[in-house]
N, C-alpha and C. Protein backbone atom coordinates (compact mmCIF):
# COMPACT_ATOMS: atom_id res chain seq x y z
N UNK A 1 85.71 31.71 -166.40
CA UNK A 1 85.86 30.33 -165.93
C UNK A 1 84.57 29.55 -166.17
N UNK A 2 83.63 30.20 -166.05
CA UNK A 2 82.12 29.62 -165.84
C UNK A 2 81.95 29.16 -167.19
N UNK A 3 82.28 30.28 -168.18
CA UNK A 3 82.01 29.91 -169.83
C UNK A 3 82.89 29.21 -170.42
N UNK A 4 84.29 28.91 -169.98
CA UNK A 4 84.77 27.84 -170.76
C UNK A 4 83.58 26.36 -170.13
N UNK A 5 83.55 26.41 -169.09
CA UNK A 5 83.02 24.74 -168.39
C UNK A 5 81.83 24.37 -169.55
N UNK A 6 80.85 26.13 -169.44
CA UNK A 6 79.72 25.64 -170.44
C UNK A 6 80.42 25.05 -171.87
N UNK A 7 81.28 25.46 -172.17
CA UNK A 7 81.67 25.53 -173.65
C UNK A 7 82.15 24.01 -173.50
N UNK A 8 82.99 23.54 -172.58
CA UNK A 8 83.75 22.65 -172.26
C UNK A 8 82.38 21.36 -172.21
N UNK A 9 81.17 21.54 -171.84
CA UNK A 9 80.16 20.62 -171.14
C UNK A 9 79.63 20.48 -172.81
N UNK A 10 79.19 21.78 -173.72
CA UNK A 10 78.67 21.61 -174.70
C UNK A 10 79.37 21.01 -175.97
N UNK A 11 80.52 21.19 -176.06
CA UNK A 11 81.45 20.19 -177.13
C UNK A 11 81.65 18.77 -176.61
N UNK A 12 81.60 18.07 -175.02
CA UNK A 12 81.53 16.99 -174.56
C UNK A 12 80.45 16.17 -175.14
N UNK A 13 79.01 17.17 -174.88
CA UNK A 13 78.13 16.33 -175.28
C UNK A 13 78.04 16.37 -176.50
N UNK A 14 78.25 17.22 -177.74
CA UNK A 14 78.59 17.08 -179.32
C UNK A 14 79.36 15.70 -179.51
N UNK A 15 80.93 16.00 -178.75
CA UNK A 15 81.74 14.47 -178.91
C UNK A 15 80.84 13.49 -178.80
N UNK A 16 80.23 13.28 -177.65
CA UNK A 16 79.23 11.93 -177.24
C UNK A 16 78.41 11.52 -177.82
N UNK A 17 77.71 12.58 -178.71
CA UNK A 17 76.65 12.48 -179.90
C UNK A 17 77.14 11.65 -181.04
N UNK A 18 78.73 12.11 -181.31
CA UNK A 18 79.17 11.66 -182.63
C UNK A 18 79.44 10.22 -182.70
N UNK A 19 79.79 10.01 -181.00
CA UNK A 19 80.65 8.45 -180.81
C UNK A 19 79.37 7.66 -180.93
N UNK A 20 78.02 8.34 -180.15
CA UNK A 20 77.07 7.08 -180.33
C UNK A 20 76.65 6.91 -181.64
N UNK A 21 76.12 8.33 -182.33
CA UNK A 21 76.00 7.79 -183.77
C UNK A 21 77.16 7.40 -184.60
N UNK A 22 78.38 7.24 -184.60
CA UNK A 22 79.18 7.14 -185.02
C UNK A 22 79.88 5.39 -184.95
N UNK A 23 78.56 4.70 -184.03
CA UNK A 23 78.80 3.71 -183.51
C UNK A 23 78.11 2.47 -184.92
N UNK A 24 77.52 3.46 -185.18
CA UNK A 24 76.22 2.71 -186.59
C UNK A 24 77.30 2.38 -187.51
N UNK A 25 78.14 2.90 -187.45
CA UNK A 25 79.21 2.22 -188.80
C UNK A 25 80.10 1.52 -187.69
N UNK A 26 80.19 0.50 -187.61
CA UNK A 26 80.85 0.16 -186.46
C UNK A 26 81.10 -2.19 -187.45
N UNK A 27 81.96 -2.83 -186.74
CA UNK A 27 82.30 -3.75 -188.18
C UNK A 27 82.67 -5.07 -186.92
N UNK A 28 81.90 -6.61 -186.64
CA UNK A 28 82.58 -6.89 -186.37
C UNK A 28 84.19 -7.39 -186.22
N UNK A 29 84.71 -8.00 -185.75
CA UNK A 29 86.54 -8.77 -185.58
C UNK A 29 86.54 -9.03 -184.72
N UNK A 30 86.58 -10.90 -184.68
CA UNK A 30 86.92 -11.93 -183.62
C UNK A 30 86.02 -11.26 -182.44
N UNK A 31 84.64 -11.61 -182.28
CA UNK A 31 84.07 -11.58 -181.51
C UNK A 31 83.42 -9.84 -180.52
N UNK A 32 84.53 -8.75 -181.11
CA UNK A 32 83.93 -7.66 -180.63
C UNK A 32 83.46 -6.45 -182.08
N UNK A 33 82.87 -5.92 -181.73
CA UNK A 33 82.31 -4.66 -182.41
C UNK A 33 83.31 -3.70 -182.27
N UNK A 34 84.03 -3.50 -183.56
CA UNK A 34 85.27 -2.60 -184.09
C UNK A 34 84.50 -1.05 -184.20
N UNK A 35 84.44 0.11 -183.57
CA UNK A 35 83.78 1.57 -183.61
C UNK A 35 84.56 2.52 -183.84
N UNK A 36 85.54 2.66 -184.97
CA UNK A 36 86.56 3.66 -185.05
C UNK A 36 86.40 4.94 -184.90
N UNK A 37 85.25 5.12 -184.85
CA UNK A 37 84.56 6.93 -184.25
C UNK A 37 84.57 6.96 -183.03
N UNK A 38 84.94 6.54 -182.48
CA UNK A 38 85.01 6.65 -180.74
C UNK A 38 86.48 6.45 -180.95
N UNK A 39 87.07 6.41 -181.22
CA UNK A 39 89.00 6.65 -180.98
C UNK A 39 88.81 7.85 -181.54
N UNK A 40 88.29 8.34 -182.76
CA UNK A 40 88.78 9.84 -183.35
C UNK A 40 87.95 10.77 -182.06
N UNK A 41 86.50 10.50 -181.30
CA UNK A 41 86.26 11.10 -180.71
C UNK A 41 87.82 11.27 -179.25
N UNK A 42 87.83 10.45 -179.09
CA UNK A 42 89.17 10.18 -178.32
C UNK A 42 90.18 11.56 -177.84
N UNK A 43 90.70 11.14 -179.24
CA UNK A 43 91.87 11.92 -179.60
C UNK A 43 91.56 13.12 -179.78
N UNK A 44 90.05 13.71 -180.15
CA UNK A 44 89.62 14.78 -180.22
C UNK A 44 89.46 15.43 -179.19
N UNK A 45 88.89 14.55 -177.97
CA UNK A 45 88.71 15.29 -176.57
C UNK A 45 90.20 15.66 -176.19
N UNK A 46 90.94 14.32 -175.98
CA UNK A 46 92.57 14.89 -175.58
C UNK A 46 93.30 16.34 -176.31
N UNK A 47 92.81 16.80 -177.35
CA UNK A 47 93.31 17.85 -178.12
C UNK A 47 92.49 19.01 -177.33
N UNK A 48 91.25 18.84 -178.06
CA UNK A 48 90.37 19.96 -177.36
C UNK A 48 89.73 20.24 -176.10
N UNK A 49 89.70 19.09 -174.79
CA UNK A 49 89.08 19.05 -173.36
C UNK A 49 90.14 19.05 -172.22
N UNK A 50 90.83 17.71 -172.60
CA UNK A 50 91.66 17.07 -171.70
C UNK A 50 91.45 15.73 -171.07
N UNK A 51 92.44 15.20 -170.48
CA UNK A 51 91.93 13.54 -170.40
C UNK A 51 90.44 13.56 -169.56
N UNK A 52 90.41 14.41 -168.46
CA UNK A 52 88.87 13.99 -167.52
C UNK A 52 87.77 13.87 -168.74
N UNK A 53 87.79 15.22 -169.31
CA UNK A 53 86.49 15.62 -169.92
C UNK A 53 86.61 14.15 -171.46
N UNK A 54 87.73 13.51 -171.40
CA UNK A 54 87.98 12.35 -172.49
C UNK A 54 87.68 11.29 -171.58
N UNK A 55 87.52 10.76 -170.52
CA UNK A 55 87.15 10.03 -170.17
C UNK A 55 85.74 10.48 -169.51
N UNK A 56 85.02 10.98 -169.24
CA UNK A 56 83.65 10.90 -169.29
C UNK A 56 82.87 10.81 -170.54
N UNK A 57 83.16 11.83 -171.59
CA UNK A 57 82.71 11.50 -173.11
C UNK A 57 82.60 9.82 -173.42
N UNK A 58 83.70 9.01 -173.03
CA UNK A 58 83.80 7.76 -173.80
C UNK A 58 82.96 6.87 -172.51
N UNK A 59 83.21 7.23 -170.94
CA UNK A 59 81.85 6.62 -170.40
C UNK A 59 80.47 6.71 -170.73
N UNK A 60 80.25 8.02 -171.23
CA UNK A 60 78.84 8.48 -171.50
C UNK A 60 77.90 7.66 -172.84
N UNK A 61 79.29 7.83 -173.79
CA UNK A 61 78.83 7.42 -174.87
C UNK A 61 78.81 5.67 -174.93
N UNK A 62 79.80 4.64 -174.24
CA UNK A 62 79.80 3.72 -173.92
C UNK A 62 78.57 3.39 -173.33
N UNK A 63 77.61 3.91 -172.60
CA UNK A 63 76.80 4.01 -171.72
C UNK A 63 75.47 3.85 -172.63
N UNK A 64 75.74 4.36 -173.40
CA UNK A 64 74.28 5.17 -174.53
C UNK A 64 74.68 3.96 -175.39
N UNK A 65 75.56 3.72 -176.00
CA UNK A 65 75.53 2.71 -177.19
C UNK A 65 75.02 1.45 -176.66
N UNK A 66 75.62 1.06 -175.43
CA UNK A 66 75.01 -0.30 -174.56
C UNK A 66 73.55 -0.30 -174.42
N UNK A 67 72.75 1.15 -174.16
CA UNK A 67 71.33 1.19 -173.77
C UNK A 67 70.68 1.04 -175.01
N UNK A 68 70.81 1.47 -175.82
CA UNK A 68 70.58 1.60 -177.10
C UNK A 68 70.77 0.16 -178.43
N UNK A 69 71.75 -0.46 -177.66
CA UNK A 69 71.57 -1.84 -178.00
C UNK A 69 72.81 -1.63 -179.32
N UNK A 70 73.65 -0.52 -179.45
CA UNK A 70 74.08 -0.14 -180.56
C UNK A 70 76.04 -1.18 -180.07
N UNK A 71 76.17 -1.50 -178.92
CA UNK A 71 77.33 -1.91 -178.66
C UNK A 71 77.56 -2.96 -177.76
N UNK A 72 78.76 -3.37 -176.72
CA UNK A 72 78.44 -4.45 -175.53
C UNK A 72 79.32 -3.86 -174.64
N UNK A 73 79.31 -4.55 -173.45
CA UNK A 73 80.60 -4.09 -172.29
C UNK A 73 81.86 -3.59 -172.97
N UNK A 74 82.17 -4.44 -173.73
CA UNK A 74 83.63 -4.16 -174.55
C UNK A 74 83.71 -2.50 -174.56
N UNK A 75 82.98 -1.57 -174.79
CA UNK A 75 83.19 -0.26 -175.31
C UNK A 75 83.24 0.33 -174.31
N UNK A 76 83.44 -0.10 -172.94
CA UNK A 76 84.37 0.44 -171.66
C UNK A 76 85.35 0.28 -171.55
N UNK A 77 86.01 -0.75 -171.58
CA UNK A 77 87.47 -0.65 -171.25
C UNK A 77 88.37 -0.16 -172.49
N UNK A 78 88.22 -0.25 -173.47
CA UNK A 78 88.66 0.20 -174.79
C UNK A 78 88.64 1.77 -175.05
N UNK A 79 86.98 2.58 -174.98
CA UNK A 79 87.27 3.65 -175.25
C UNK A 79 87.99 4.39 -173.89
N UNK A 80 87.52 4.06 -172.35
CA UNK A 80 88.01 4.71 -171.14
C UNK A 80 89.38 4.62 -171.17
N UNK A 81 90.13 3.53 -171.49
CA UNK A 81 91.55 3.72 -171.15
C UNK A 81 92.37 3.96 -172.62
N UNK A 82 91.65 4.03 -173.62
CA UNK A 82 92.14 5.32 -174.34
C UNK A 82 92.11 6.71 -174.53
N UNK A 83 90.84 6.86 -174.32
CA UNK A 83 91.20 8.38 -173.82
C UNK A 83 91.78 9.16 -172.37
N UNK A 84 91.71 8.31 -171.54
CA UNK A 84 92.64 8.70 -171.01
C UNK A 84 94.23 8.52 -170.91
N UNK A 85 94.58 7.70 -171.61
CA UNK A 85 95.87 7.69 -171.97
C UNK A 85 96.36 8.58 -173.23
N UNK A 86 95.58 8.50 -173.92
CA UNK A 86 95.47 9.94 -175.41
C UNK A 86 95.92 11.00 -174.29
N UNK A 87 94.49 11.03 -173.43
CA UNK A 87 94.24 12.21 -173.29
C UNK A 87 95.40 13.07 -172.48
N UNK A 88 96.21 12.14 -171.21
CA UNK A 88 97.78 12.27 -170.33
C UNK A 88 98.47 12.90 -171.79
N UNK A 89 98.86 12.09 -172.80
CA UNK A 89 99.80 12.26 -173.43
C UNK A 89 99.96 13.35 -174.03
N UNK A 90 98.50 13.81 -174.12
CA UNK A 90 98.27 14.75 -175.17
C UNK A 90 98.67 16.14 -174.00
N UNK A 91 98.33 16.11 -172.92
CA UNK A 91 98.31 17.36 -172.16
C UNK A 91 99.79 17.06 -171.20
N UNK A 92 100.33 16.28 -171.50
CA UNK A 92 101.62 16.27 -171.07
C UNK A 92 102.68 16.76 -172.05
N UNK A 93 102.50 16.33 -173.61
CA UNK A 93 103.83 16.75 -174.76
C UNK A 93 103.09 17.50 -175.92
N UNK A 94 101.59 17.87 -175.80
CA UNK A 94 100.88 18.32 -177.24
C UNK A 94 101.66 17.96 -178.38
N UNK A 95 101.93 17.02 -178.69
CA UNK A 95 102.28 16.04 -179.51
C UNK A 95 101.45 15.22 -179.98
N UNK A 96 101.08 15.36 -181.33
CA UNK A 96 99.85 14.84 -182.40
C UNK A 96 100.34 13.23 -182.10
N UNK A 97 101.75 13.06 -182.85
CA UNK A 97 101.69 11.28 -183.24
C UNK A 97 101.71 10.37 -181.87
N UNK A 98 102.28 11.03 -180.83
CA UNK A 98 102.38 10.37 -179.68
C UNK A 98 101.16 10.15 -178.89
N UNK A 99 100.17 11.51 -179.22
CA UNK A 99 98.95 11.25 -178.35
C UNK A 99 97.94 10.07 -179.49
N UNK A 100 98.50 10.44 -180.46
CA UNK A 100 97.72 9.03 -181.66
C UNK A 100 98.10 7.55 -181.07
N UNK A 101 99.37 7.30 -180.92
CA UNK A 101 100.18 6.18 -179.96
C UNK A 101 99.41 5.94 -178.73
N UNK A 102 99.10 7.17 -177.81
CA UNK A 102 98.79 6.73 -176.40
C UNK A 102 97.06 6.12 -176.47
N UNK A 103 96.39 6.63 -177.65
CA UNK A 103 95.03 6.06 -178.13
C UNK A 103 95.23 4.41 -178.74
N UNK A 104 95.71 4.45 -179.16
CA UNK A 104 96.37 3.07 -179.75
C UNK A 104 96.97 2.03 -178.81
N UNK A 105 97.88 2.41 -177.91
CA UNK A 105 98.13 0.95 -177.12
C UNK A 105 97.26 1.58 -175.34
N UNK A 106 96.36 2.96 -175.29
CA UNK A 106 95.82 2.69 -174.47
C UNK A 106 94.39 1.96 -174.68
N UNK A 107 93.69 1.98 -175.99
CA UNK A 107 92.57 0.94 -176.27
C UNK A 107 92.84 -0.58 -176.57
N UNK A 108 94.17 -0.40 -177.52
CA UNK A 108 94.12 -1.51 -178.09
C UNK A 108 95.30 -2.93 -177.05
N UNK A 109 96.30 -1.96 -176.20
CA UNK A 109 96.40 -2.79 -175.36
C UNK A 109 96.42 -3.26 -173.99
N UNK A 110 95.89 -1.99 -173.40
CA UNK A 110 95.45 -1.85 -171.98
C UNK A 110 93.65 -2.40 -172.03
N UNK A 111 92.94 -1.76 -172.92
CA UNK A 111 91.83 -2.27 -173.36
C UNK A 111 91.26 -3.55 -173.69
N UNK A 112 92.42 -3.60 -174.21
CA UNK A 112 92.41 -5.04 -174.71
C UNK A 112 92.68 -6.06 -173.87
N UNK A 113 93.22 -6.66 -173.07
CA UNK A 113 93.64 -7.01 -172.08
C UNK A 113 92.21 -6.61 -170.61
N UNK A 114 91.89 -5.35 -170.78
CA UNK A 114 90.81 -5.51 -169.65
C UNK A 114 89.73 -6.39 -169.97
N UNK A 115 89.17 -6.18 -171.31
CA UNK A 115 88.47 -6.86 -171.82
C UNK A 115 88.11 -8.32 -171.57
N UNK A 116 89.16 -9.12 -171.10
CA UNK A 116 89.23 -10.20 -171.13
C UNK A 116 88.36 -10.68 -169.79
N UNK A 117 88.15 -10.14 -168.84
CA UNK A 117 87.68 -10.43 -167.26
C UNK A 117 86.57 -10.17 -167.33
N UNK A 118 86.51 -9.08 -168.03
CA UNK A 118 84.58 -8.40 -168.17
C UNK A 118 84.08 -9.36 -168.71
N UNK A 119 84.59 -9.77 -170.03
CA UNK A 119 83.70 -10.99 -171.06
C UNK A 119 83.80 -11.95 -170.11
N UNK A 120 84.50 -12.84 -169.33
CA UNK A 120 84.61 -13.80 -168.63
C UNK A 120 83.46 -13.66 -167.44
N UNK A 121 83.96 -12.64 -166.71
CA UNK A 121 82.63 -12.33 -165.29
C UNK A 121 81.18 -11.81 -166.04
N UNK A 122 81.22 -10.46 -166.63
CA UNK A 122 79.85 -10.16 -166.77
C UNK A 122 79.12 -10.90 -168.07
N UNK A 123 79.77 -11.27 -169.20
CA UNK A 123 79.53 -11.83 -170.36
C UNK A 123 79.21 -13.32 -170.61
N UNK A 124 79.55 -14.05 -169.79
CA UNK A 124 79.11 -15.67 -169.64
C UNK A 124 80.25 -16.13 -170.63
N UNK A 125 81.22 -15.22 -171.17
CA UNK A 125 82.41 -16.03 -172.25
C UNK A 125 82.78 -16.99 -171.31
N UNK A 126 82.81 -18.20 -171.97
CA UNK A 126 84.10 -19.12 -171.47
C UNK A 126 85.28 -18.64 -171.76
N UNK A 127 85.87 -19.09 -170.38
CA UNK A 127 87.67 -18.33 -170.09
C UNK A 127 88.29 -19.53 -171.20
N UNK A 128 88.00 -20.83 -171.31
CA UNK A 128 89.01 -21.71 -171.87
C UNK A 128 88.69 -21.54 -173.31
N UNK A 129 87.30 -20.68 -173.74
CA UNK A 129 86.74 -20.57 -175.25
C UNK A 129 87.72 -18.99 -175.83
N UNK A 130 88.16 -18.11 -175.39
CA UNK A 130 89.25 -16.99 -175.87
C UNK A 130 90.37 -17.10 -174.18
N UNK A 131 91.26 -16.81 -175.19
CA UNK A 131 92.28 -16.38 -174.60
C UNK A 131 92.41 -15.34 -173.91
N UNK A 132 93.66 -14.92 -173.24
CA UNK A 132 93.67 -13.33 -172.31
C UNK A 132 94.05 -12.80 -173.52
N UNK A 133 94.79 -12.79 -174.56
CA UNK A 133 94.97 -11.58 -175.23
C UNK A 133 94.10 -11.61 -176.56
N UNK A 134 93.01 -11.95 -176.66
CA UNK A 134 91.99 -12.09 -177.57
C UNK A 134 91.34 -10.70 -177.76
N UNK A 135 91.61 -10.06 -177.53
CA UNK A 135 90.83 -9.00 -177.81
C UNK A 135 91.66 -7.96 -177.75
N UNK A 136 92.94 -8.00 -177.98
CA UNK A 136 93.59 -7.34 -178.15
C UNK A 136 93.75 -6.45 -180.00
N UNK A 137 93.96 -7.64 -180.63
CA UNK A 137 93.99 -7.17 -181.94
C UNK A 137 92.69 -7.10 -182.77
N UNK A 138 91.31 -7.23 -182.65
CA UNK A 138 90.07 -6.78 -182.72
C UNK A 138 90.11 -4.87 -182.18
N UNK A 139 90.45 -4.96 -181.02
CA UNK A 139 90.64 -3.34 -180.33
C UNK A 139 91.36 -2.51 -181.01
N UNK A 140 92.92 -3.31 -181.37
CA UNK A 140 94.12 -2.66 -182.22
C UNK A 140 93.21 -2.46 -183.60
N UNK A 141 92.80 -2.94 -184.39
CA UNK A 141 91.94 -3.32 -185.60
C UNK A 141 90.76 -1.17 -185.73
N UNK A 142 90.44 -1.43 -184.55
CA UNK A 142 89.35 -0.44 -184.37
C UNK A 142 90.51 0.66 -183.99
N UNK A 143 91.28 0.74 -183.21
CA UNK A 143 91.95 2.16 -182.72
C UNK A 143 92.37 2.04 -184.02
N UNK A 144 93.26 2.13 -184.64
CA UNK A 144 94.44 2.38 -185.46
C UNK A 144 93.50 3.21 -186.85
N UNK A 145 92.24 2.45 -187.09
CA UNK A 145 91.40 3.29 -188.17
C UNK A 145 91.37 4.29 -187.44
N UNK A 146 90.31 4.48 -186.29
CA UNK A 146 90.03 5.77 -185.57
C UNK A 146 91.48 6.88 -185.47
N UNK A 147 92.22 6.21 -184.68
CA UNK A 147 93.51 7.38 -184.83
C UNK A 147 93.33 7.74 -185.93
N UNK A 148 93.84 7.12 -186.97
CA UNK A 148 94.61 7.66 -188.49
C UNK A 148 93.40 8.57 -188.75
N UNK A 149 92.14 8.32 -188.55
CA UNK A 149 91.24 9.39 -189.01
C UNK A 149 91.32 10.52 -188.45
N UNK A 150 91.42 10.35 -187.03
CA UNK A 150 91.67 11.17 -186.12
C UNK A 150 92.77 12.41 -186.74
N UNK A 151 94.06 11.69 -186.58
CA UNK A 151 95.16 12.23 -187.08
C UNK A 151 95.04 12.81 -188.29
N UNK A 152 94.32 12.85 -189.36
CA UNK A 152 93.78 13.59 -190.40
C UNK A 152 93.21 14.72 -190.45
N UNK A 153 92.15 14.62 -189.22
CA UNK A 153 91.14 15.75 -189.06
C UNK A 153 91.83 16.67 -188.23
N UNK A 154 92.99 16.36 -187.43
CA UNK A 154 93.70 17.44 -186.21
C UNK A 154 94.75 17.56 -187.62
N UNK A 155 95.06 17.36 -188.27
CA UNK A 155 96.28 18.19 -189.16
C UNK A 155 95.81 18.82 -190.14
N UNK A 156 94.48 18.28 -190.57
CA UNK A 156 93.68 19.83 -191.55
C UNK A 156 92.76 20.74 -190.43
N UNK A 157 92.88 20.86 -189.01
CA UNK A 157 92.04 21.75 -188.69
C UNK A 157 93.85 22.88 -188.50
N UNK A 158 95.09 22.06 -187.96
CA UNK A 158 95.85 22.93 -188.18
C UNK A 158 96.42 23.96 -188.78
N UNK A 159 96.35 22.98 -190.33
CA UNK A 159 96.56 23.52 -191.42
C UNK A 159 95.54 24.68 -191.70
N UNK A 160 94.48 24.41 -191.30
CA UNK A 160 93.54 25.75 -191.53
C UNK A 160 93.87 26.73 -190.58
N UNK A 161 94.54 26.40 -189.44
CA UNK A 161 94.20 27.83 -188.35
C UNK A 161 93.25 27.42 -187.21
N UNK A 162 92.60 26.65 -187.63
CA UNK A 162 91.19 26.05 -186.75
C UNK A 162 91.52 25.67 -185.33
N UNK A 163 92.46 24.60 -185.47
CA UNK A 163 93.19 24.68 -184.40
C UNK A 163 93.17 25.06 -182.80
N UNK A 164 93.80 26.03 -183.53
CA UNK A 164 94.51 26.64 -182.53
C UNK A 164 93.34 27.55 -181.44
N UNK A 165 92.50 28.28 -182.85
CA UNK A 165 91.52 28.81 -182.65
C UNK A 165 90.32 27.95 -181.62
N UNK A 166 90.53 27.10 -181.72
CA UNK A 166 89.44 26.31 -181.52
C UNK A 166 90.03 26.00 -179.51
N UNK A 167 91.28 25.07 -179.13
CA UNK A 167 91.82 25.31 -178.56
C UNK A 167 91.54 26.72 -177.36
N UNK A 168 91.93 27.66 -177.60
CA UNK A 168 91.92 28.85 -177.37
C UNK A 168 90.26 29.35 -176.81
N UNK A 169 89.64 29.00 -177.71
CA UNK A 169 87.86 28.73 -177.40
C UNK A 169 87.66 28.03 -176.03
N UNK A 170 88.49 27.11 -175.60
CA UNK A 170 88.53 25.90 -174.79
C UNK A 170 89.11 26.13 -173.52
N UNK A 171 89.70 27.59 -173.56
CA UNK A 171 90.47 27.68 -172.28
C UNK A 171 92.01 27.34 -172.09
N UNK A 172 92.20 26.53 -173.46
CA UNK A 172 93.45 25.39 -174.00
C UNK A 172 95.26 26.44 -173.91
């Protein structure tokens, strides 16, 4: 029990590593910073952790990109309520395209949509300068690369065996 947690703590912080550097290729759209390596990290935790250990990864790393000057508020509500919605889906049906789906309308439209209050309260946006669903398809824009990459890298680690193996490593 003790050695999955370590194992479980040490691939968290690998994920978190990748999302912040992974943040450097990162593109604006309509006002937010598009980071499609933080959805594949996503979908990666939901496969290999589970939603908790997917939603601390994407706080952590949200956390680090903001300090670091590499991102803005936006990369809370976007990556948190996608991986945890990945992450439900994924440990509810282990189902690849659906947990790709639950990354997708949990960043791009639960995310998207939170987005809107943060920029308004903590961000100084004027409410009458974007709309409430303004940041919806900027978010959609960024998940949908990240999934599909995502979804690439979980069907050749299958195809190899890796998988499963890997999984299994995890306590999974």
């Amino acid at each position: 029990m003790k050695n999955n947690s370590v194992k479980k703590l040490a691939l968290a912080g690998i994920f978190c590593a990748v999302a912040v550097v992974g943040s450097l290729f990162s593109f604006p759209v309509l006002g937010s910073r598009c980071a499609p390596v933080q959805h594949m990290v996503n979908i990666l935790c939901a496969v290999l952790l589970g939603p908790g250990w997917g939603i601390v990864v994407a706080f952590a790393a949200s956390l680090l990109r903001n300090l670091l000057g590499l991102g803005s508020l936006m990369a809370f509500p976007g990556s948190m309520c996608g991986a945890l919605l990945c992450g439900i889906v994924f440990w509810k049906t282990k189902n690849l395209p659906a947990t790709l789906c639950g990354e997708v309308l949990g960043t791009g439209i639960l995310g998207g949509l939170l987005a809107y209050p943060i920029a308004t309260l903590f961000m100084g946006v004027d409410a009458a300068a974007v709309a409430f669903y303004a940041y919806i398809i900027p978010f959609l824009i960024s998940t949908v690369g990240g999934s599909l990459l995502a979804g690439l890298l979980v069907l050749a680690l299958q195809k190899a065996g890796a998988l499963s193996r890997m999984q299994s490593a995890m306590g999974n």
